[in-house]
Protein backbone atom coordinates (compact mmCIF):
# COMPACT_ATOMS: atom_id res chain seq x y z
CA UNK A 1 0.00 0.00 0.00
CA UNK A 2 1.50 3.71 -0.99
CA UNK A 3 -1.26 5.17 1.40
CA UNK A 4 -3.43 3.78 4.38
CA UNK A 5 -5.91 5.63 6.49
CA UNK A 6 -8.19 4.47 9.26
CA UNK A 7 -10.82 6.21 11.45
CA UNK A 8 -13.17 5.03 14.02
CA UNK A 9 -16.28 6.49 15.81
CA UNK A 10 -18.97 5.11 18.12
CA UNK A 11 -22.55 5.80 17.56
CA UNK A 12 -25.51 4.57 19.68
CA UNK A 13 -27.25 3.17 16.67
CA UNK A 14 -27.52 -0.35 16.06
CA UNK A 15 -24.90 -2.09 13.05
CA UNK A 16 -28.77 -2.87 11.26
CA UNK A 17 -29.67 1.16 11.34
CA UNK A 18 -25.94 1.87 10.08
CA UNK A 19 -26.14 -0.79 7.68
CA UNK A 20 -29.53 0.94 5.90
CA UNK A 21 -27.84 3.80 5.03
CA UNK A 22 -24.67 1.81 3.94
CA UNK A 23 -26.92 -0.84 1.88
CA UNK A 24 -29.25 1.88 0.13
CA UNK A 25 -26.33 4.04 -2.02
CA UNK A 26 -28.78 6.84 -2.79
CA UNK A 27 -28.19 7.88 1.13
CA UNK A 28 -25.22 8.40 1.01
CA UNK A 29 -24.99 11.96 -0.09
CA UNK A 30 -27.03 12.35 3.54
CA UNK A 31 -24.29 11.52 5.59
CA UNK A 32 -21.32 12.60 2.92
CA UNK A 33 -21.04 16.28 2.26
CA UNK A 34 -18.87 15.59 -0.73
CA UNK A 35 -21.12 13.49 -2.51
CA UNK A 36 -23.21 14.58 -5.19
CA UNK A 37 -24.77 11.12 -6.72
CA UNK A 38 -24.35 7.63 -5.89
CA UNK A 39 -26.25 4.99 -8.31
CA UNK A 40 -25.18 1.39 -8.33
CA UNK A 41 -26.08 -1.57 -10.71
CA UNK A 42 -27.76 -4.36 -9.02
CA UNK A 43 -27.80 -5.18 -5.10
CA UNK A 44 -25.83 -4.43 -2.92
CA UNK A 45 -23.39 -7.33 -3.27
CA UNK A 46 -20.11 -8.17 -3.48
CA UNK A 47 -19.78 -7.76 -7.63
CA UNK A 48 -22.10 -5.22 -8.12
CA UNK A 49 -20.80 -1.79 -9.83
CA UNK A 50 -21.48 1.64 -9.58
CA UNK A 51 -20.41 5.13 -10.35
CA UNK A 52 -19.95 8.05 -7.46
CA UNK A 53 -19.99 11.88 -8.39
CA UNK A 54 -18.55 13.78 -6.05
CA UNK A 55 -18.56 17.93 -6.14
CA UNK A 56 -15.82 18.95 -8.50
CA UNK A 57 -15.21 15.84 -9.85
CA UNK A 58 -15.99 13.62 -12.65
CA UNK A 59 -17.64 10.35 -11.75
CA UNK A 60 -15.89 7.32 -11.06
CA UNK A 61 -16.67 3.84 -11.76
CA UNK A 62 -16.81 1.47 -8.51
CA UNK A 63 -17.14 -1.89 -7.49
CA UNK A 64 -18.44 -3.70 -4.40
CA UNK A 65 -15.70 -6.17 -3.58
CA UNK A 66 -16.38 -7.63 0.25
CA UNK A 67 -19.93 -7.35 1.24
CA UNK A 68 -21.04 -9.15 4.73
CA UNK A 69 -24.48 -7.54 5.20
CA UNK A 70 -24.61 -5.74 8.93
CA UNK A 71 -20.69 -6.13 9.19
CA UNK A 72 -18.67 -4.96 6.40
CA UNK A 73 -18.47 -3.98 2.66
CA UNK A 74 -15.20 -2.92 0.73
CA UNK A 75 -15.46 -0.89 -2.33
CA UNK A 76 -12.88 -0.56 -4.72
CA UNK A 77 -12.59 2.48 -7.24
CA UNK A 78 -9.22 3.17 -9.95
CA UNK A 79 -8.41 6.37 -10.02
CA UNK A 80 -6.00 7.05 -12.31
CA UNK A 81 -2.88 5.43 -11.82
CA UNK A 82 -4.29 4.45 -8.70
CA UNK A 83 -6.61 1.94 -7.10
CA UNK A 84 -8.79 3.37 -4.17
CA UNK A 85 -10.20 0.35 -1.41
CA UNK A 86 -12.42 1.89 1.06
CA UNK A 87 -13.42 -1.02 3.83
CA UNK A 88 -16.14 -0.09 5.84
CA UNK A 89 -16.31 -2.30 9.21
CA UNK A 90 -19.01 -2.57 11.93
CA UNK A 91 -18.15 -4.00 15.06
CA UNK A 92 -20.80 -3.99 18.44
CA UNK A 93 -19.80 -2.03 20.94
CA UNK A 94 -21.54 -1.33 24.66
CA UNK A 95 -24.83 0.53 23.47
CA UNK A 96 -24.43 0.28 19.79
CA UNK A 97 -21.82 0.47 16.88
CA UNK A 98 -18.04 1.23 16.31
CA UNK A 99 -17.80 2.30 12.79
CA UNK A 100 -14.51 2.17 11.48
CA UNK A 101 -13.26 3.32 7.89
CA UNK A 102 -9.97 1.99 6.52
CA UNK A 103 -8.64 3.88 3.03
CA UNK A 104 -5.67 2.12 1.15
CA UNK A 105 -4.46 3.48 -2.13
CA UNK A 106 -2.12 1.40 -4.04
CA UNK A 107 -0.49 3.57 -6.95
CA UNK A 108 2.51 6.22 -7.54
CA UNK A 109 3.58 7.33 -4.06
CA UNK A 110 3.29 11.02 -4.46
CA UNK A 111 -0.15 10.48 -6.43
CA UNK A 112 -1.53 8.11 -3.57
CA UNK A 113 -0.58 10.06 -0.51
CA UNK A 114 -2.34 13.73 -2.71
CA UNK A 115 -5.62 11.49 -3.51
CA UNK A 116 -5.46 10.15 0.10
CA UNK A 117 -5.28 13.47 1.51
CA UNK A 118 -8.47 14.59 -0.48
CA UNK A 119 -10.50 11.40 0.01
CA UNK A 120 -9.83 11.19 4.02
CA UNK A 121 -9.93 15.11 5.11
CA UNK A 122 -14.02 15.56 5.15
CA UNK A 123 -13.65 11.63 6.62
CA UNK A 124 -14.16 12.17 10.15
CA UNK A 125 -17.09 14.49 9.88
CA UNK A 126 -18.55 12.37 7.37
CA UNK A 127 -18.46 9.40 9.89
CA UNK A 128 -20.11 11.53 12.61
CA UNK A 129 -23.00 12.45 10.10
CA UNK A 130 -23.32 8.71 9.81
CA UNK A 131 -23.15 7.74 13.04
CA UNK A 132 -25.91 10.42 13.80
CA UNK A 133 -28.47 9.89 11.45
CA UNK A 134 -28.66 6.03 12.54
CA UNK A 135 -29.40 7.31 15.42
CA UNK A 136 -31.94 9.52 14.20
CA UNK A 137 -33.47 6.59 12.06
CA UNK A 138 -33.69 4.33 14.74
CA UNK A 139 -31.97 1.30 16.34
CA UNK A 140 -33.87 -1.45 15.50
């Protein structure tokens, strides 16, 4: 890996009420202030593709690599030179969820640790808007 990145938070939600926003792509621009558009082509399974916009950018082609419904899901985007793996992990935790992130970019050095900057800076807030509006949805 030229770049790795991981963040965790704790929310009060349950992994299922974290995992409905995760599961259903067209949420995501709720929870991530960056995104614009998030469509994907079939379930949400490991295989499936997709395409993110994000503000500024053009869109990029994804695919769903690792999916364990209520647990984790891994998606996998080239950009560039460079292959982006986001792994998204749920673990319980005493009243609720830790949601942890994990970014690795494999690619040219100085091109993997620029994208990595931009992909993980909004991260932490964007995990907090997540962990909040599970709550808000509900725990069950």
């Amino acid at each position: 890996m030229c770049f790795t990145y991981e963040r965790s938070t704790h929310s009060a939600a349950s992994a299922a009420a974290v995992w409905r926003l995760y599961s259903d792509v067209s949420r995501w621009p709720s929870f991530d202030a960056e995104a614009e558009r998030i469509e994907l082509d079939g379930p949400f399974a490991a295989g499936s593709h997709g395409t993110m916009k994000f503000r500024g950018q053009d869109p990029l082609a994804f695919v769903l690599t690792e999916v364990e419904p209520e647990r984790v899901f891994t998606d996998e985007t080239p950009v560039g030179d460079a292959v982006v793996r986001v792994r998204h992990l749920l673990d319980p935790a005493p009243e609720g969820v830790r949601i942890t992130q994990r970014v690795e970019i494999d690619g040219p050095e100085a091109f993997a640790a620029e994208l990595g900057a931009m992909i993980t800076a909004d991260m932490p807030a964007t995990m907090t808007r997540l962990a909040r509006l599970a709550e808000e949805d509900g725990t069950p």
